[in-house]
Protein backbone atom coordinates (compact mmCIF):
# COMPACT_ATOMS: atom_id res chain seq x y z
CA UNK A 1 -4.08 -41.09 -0.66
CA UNK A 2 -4.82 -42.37 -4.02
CA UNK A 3 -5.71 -38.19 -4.99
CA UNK A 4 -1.88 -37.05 -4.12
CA UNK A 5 -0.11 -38.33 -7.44
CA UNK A 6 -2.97 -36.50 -9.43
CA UNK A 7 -2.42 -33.72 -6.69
CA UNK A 8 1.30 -33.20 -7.32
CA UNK A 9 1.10 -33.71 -11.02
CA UNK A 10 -1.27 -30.52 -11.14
CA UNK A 11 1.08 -28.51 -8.99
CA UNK A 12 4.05 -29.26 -11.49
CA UNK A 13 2.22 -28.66 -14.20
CA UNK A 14 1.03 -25.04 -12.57
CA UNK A 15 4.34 -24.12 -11.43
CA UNK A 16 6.40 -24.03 -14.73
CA UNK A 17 2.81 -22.27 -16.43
CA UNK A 18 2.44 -19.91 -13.52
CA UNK A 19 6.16 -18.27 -13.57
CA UNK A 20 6.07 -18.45 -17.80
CA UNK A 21 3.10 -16.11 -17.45
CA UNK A 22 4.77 -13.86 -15.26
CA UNK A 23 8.20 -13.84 -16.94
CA UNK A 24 7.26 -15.20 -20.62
CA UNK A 25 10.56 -15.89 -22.37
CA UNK A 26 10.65 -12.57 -23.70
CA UNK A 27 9.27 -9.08 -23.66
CA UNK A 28 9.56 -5.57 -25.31
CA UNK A 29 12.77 -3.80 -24.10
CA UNK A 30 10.57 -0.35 -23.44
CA UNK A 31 8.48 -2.66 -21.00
CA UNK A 32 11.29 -2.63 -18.67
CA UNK A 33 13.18 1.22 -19.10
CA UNK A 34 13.31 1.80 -15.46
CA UNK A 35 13.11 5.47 -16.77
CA UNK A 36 9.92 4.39 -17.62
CA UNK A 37 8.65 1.98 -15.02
CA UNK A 38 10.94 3.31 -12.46
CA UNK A 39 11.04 -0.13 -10.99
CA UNK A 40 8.14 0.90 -8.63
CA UNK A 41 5.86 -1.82 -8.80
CA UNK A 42 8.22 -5.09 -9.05
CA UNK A 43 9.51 -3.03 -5.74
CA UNK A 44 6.56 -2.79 -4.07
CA UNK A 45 6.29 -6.18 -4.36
CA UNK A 46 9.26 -6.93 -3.12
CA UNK A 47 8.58 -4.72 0.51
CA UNK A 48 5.48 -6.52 0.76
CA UNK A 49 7.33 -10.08 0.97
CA UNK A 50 9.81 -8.37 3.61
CA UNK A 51 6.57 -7.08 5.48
CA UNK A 52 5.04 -10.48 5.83
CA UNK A 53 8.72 -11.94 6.51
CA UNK A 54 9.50 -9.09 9.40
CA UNK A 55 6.09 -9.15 10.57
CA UNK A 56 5.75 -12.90 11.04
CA UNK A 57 8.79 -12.94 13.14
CA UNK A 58 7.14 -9.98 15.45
CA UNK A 59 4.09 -11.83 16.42
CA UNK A 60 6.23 -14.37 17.86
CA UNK A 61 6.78 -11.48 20.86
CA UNK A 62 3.94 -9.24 20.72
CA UNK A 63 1.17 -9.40 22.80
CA UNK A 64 -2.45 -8.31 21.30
CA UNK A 65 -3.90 -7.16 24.89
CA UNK A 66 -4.09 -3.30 26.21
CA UNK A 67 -2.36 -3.86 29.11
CA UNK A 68 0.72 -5.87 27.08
CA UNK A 69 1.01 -4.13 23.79
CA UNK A 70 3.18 -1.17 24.00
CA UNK A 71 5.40 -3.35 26.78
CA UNK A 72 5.99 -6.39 24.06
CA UNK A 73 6.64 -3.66 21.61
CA UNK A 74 9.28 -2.14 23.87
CA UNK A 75 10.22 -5.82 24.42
CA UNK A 76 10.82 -6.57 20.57
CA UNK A 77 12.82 -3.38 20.37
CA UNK A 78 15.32 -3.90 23.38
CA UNK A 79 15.28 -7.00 24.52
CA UNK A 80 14.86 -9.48 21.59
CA UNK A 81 17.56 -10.38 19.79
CA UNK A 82 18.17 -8.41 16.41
CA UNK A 83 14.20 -7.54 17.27
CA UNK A 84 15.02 -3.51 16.86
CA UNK A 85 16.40 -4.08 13.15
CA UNK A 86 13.15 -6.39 12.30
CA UNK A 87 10.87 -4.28 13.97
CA UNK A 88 12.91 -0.65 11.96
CA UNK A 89 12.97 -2.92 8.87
CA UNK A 90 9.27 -3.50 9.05
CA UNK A 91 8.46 -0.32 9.88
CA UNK A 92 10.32 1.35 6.77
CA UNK A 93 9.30 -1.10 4.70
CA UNK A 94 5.70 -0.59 5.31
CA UNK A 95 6.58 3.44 4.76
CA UNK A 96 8.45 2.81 1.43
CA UNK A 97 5.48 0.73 0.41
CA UNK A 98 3.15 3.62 0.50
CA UNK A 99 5.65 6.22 -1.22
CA UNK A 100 6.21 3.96 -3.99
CA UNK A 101 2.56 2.53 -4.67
CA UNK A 102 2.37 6.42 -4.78
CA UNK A 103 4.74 6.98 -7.40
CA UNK A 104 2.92 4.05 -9.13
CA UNK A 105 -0.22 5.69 -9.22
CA UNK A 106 1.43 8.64 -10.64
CA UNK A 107 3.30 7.01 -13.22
CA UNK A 108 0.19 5.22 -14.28
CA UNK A 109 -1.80 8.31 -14.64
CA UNK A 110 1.04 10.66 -15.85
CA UNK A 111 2.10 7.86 -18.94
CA UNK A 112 -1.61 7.07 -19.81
CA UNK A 113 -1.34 3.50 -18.88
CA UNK A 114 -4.84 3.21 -17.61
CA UNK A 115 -6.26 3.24 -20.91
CA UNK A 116 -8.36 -0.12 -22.32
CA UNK A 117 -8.02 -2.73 -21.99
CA UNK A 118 -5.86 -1.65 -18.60
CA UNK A 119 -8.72 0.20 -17.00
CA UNK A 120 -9.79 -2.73 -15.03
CA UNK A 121 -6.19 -3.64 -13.81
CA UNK A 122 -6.17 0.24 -12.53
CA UNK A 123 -9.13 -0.06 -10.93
CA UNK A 124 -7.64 -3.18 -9.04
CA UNK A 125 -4.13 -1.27 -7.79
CA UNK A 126 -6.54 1.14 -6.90
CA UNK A 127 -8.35 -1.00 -4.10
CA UNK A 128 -4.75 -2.59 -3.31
CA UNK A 129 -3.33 0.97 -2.56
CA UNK A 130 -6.76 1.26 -0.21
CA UNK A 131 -6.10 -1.59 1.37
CA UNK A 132 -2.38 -1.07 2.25
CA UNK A 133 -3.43 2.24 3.53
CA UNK A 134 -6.14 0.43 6.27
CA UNK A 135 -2.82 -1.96 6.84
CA UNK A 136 -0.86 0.77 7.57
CA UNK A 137 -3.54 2.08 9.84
CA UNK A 138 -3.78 -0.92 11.63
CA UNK A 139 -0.58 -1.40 12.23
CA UNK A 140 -0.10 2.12 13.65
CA UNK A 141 -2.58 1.14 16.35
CA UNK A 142 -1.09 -2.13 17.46
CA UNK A 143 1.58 0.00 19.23
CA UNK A 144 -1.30 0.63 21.47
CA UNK A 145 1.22 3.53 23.10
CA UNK A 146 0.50 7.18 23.55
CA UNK A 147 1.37 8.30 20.17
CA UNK A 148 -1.78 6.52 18.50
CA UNK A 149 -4.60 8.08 20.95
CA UNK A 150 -5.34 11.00 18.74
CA UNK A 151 -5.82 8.38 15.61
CA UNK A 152 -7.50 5.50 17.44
CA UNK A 153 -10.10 7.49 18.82
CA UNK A 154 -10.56 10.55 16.16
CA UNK A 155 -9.99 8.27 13.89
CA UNK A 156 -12.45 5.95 14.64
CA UNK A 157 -15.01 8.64 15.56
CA UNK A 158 -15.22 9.63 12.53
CA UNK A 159 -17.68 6.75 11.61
CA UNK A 160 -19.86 8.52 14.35
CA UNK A 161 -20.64 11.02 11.67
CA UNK A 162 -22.01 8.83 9.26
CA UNK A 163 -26.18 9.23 9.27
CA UNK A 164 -27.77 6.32 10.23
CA UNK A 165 -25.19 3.82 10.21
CA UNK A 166 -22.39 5.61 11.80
CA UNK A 167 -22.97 4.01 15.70
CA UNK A 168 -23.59 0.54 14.12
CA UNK A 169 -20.21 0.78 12.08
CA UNK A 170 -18.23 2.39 15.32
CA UNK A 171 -19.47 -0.87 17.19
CA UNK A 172 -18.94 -3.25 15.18
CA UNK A 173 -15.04 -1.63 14.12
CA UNK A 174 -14.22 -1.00 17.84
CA UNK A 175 -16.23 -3.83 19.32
CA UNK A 176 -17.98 -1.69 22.19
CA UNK A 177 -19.38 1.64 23.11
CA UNK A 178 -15.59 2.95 23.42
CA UNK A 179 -11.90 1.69 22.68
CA UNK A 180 -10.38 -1.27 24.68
CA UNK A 181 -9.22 -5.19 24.14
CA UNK A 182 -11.42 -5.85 21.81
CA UNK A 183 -10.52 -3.01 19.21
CA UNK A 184 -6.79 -4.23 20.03
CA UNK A 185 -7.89 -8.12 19.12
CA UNK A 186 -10.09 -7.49 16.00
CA UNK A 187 -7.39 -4.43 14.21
CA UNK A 188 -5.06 -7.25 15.23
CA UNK A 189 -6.71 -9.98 13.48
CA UNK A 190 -7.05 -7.51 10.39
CA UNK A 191 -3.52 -6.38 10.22
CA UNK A 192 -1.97 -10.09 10.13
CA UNK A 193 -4.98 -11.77 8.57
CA UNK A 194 -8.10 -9.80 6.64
CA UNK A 195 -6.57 -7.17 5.27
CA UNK A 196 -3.04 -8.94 4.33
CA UNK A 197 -4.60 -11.76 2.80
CA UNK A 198 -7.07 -9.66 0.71
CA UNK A 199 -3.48 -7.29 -0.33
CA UNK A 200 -1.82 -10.68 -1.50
CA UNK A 201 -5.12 -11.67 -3.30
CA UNK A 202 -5.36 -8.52 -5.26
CA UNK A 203 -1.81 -8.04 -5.64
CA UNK A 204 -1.15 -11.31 -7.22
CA UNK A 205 -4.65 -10.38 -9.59
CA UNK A 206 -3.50 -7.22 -10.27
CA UNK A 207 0.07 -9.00 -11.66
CA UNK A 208 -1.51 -11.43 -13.23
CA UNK A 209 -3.55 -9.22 -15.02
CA UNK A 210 -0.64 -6.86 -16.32
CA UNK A 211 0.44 -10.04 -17.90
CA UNK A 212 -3.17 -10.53 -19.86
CA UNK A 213 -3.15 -6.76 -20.78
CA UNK A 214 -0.12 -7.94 -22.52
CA UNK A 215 2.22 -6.24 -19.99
CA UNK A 216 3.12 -2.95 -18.95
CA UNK A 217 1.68 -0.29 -21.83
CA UNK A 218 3.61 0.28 -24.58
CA UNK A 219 2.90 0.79 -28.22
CA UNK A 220 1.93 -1.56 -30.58
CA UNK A 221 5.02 -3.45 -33.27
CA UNK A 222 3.04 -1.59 -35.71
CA UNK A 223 3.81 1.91 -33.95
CA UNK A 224 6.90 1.29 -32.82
CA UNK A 225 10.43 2.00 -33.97
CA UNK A 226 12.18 -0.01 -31.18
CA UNK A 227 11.64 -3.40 -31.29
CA UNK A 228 13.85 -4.88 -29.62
CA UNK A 229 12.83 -7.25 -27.03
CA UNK A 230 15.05 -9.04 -23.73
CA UNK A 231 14.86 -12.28 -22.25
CA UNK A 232 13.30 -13.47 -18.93
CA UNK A 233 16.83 -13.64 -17.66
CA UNK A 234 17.90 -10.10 -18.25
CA UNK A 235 14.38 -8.90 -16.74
CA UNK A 236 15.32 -11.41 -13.25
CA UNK A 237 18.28 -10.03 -13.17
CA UNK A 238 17.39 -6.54 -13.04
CA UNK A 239 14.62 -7.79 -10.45
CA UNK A 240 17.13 -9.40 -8.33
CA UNK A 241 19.80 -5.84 -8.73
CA UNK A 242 16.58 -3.89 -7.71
CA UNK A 243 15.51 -6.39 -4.58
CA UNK A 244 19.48 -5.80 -3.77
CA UNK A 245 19.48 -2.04 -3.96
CA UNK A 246 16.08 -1.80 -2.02
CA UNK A 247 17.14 -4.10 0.58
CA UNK A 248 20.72 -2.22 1.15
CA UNK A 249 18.51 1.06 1.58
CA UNK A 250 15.85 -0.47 4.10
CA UNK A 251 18.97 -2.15 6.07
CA UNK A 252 20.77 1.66 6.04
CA UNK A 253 17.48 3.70 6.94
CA UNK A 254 16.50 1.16 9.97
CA UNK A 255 20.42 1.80 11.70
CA UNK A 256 20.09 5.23 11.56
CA UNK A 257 16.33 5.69 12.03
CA UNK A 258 13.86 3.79 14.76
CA UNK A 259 10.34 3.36 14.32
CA UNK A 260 8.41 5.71 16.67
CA UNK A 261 7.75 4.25 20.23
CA UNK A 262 6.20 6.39 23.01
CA UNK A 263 4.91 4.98 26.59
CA UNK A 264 2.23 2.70 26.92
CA UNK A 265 -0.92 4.33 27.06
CA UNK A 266 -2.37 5.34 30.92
CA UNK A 267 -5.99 6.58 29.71
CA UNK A 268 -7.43 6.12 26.38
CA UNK A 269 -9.32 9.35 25.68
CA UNK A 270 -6.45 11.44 27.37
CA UNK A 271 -3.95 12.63 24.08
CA UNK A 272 -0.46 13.49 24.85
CA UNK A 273 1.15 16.77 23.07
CA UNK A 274 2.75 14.15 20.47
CA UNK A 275 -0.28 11.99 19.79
CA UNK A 276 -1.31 12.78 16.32
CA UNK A 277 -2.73 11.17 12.74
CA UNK A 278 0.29 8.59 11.12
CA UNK A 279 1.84 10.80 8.12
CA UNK A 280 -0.95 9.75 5.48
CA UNK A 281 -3.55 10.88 7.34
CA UNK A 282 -2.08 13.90 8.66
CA UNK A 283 -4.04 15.81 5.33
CA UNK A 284 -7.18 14.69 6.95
CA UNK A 285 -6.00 15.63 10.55
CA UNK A 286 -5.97 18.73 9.02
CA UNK A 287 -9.13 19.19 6.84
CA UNK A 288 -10.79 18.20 10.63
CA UNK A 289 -9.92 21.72 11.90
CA UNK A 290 -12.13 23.12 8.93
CA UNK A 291 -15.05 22.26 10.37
CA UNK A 292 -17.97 19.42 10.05
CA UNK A 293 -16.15 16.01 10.46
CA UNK A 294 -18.66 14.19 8.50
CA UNK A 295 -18.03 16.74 5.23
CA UNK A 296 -13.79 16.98 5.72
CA UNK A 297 -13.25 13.62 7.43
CA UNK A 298 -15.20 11.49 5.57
CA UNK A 299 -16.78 12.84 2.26
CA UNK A 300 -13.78 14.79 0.96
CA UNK A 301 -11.84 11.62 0.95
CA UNK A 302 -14.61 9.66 -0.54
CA UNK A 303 -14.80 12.68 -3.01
CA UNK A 304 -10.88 12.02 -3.77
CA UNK A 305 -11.05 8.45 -4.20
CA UNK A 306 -13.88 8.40 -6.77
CA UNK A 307 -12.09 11.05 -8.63
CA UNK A 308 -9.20 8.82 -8.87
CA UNK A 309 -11.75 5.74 -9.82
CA UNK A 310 -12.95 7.81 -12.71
CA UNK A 311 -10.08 9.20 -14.45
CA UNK A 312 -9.92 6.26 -16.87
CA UNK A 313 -13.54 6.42 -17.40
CA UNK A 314 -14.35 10.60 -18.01
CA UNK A 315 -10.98 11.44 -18.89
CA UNK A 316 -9.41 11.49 -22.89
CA UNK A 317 -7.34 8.74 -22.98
CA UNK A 318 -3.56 8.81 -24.97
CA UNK A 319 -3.50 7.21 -28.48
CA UNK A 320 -1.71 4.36 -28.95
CA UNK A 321 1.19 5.51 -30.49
CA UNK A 322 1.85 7.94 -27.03
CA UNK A 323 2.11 5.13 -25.17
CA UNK A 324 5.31 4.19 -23.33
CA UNK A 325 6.76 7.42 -22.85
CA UNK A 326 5.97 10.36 -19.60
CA UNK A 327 3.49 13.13 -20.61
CA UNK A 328 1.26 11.91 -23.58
CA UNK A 329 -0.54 15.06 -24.79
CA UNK A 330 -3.56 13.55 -25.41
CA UNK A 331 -4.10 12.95 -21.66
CA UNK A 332 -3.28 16.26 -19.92
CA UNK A 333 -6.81 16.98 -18.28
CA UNK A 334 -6.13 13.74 -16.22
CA UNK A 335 -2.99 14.80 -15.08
CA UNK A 336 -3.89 18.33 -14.33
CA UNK A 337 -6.14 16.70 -12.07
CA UNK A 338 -3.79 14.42 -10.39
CA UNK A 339 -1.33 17.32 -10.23
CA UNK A 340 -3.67 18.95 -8.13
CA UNK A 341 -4.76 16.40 -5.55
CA UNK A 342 -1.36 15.24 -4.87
CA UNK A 343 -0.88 19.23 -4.43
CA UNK A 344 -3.21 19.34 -1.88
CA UNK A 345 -2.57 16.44 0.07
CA UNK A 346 1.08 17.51 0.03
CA UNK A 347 0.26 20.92 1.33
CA UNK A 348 -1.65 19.79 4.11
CA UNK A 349 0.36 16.76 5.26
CA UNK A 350 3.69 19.24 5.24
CA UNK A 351 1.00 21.59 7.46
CA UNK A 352 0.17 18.54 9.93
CA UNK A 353 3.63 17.83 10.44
C-alpha cells in the first residue's frame, strides 16, 4: 500500500486544478449573459446528473427480461415508493435534455460560435447530441410495452435496408433473426452502460474543451467595449439559481404529467393503434410513408447530419468582432440552412403527432 500516499497526493493536487479550469477565478461578463448563453448547456448538464441519479434508483426495480419489463415498469410507477415521481422525473428530464441540447445547437450556429479554434469542440457536442438521441431511443424500448412495437421493430428494420451489411448489423443490434430477450438485455446494457458512459466521456471533453477555446465565444479585449469580467462565485451562483429553477420545473411537470405507459406487449410484430416512433423520430416516421426506407429512413438523416458536420467547415464564418451577440451578418448562409432543417423536422414531427 506503499502507492496510496502518492495516490491521494495526485488526486488533491487534480481536484483543486480540475474545478480552477472549469471555473477559473474569473471570466468575461458577456461569457455568462444568459441572453446570450441562455443557460442551455450548464443545464443540460445539470439533467444529465438527475438522469443518472433517477435512473440508478430505477434499476433497483426493473427487470431487463420480455416477459418482466413492462410489469416492473408498472411496478416502479404504482407500487414503489415515490417510484412514479423518479420514474416522471426521469422521463422529463431525459425530454428537456433533448429540447435544450437543441436550443444549444441553435445558439451555436445562430451566434457563430463554431468558428476556429471552436470547430472541433462543435464537432464533439455534435456526436454528444447523437449519442443522447440513441439514449433516448434506448430507453424508449426498455418499456418493452405496446407503445414501442412500431419503433422496436421499424425501427430496427431499417438496418435491413442497408446493402450488404444491413442483415449483419440487424443481428448483431437485435441479437437474432427477430426481436426478443436478447434485444431487451443488450439496448439494456447500452442505455445504463455504453452509451451513458461514452455521453459522460464526451460531455466532460466537450467542457473541458470550452475551457481551452478560452470559453464560450466572445470577442477579443482588443474588440471589445465591455470588459468587465465576474468572479467564479457570481458564475456558481447563477449555476446553482439555474439547477434551482430547472429542478422546480422538472418536480412541477412530473405531478401533473406521467411518462407514457401502455400494456405489456402480447405479440411483438402485432402494433397497437397507439404504437408509434418516440417524438424525435416521429420526422422520420414520416419521411417512411414517402417511399424507399433505405433513401428516407436512413440516407436523408445521414444527409442531415453531415450537413450539420459541415457548417463550420463550407460555411463563412463571423469576424471576430461579431462574436458574442445573436445574428452575426457575416454568417447568414449557415443559418439559412439551419433555419430550414429545423423547419422541416418541425413540420413533419407536428404531422406525426
Amino acid at each position: 500500500m506503499a502507492w496510496l500516499p502518492s495516490l491521494l497526493a495526485l488526486i488533491n493536487l487534480m481536484r483543486p486544478s480540475f474545478f480552477h479550469h472549469l471555473h477559473p477565478p474569473t471570466i468575461p461578463a458577456p461569457q455568462a449573459q444568459w441572453r446570450y448563453t441562455l443557460g442551455a448547456g450548464g443545464i443540460a448538464v445539470f439533467l444529465v446528473l438527475v438522469l443518472i441519479i433517477t435512473g440508478a434508483l430505477e434499476m433497483f426495480y426493473y427487470t431487463p427480461t420480455p416477459d418482466q419489463a413492462a410489469h416492473s415498469v408498472q411496478t416502479i410507477t404504482y407500487h414503489v415508493t415515490m417510484g412514479g415521481v423518479i420514474r416522471n422525473v426521469h422521463y422529463w428530464a431525459a425530454q428537456f435534455l433533448m429540447i435544450l441540447m437543441t436550443v444549444h445547437l441553435i445558439r451555436i450556429v445562430f451566434t457563430g460560435a463554431y468558428k476556429p479554434p471552436r470547430r472541433f469542440n462543435y464537432l464533439l457536442g455534435l456526436a454528444l447530441f447523437v449519442i443522447v438521441v440513441l439514449i433516448n431511443f434506448t430507453g424508449y424500448i426498455l418499456r418493452w410495452d405496446q407503445g414501442i412495437q412500431w419503433a422496436l421493430v421499424v425501427g430496427t428494420n431499417l438496418l435491413k435496408t442497408i446493402p450488404l451489411m444491413g442483415d449483419y448489423l440487424y443481428e448483431i443490434l437485435i441479437g437474432g433473426s427477430q426481436p426478443g430477450s436478447a434485444t431487451l438485455i443488450r439496448f439494456y446494457a447500452w442505455h445504463i452502460f455504453g452509451l451513458t458512459l461514452l455521453a459522460v466521456i464526451l460531455m466532460g471533453w466537450h467542457i473541458f474543451q470550452v475551457r481551452r477555446d478560452g470559453g464560450i465565444a466572445v470577442p477579443p479585449p482588443s474588440l471589445r467595449t465591455d470588459l468587465q469580467r465576474i468572479t467564479r462565485y457570481e458564475l456558481v451562483r447563477r449555476e446553482v439559481l439555474a439547477m434551482l429553477l430547472t429542478s422546480t420545473v422538472l418536480i412541477v411537470v412530473a405531478g401533473f404529467a406521467p411518462a407514457p405507459i401502455a400494456a405489456p406487449i402480447e405479440e411483438i410484430t402485432a402494433f397497437s393503434s397507439d404504437s408509434r416512433a418516440p417524438w424525435f423520430f416521429l420526422w422520420v416516421q414520416q419521411m417512411l410513408k414517402w417511399g424507399d426506407p433505405f433513401l428516407w429512413g436512413v440516407l436523408a438523416p445521414l444527409a442531415t447530419l453531415t450537413v450539420l458536420v459541415l457548417i463550420p467547415y463550407i460555411f463563412p464564418h463571423p469576424h471576430e468582432s461579431e462574436l458574442g451577440r445573436w445574428f452575426p451578418k457575416s454568417n447568414w448562409l449557415a443559418r439559412l440552412i439551419l433555419t430550414m432543417i429545423a423547419v422541416l423536422v418541425l413540420g413533419l414531427t407536428l404531422l406525426g403527432v
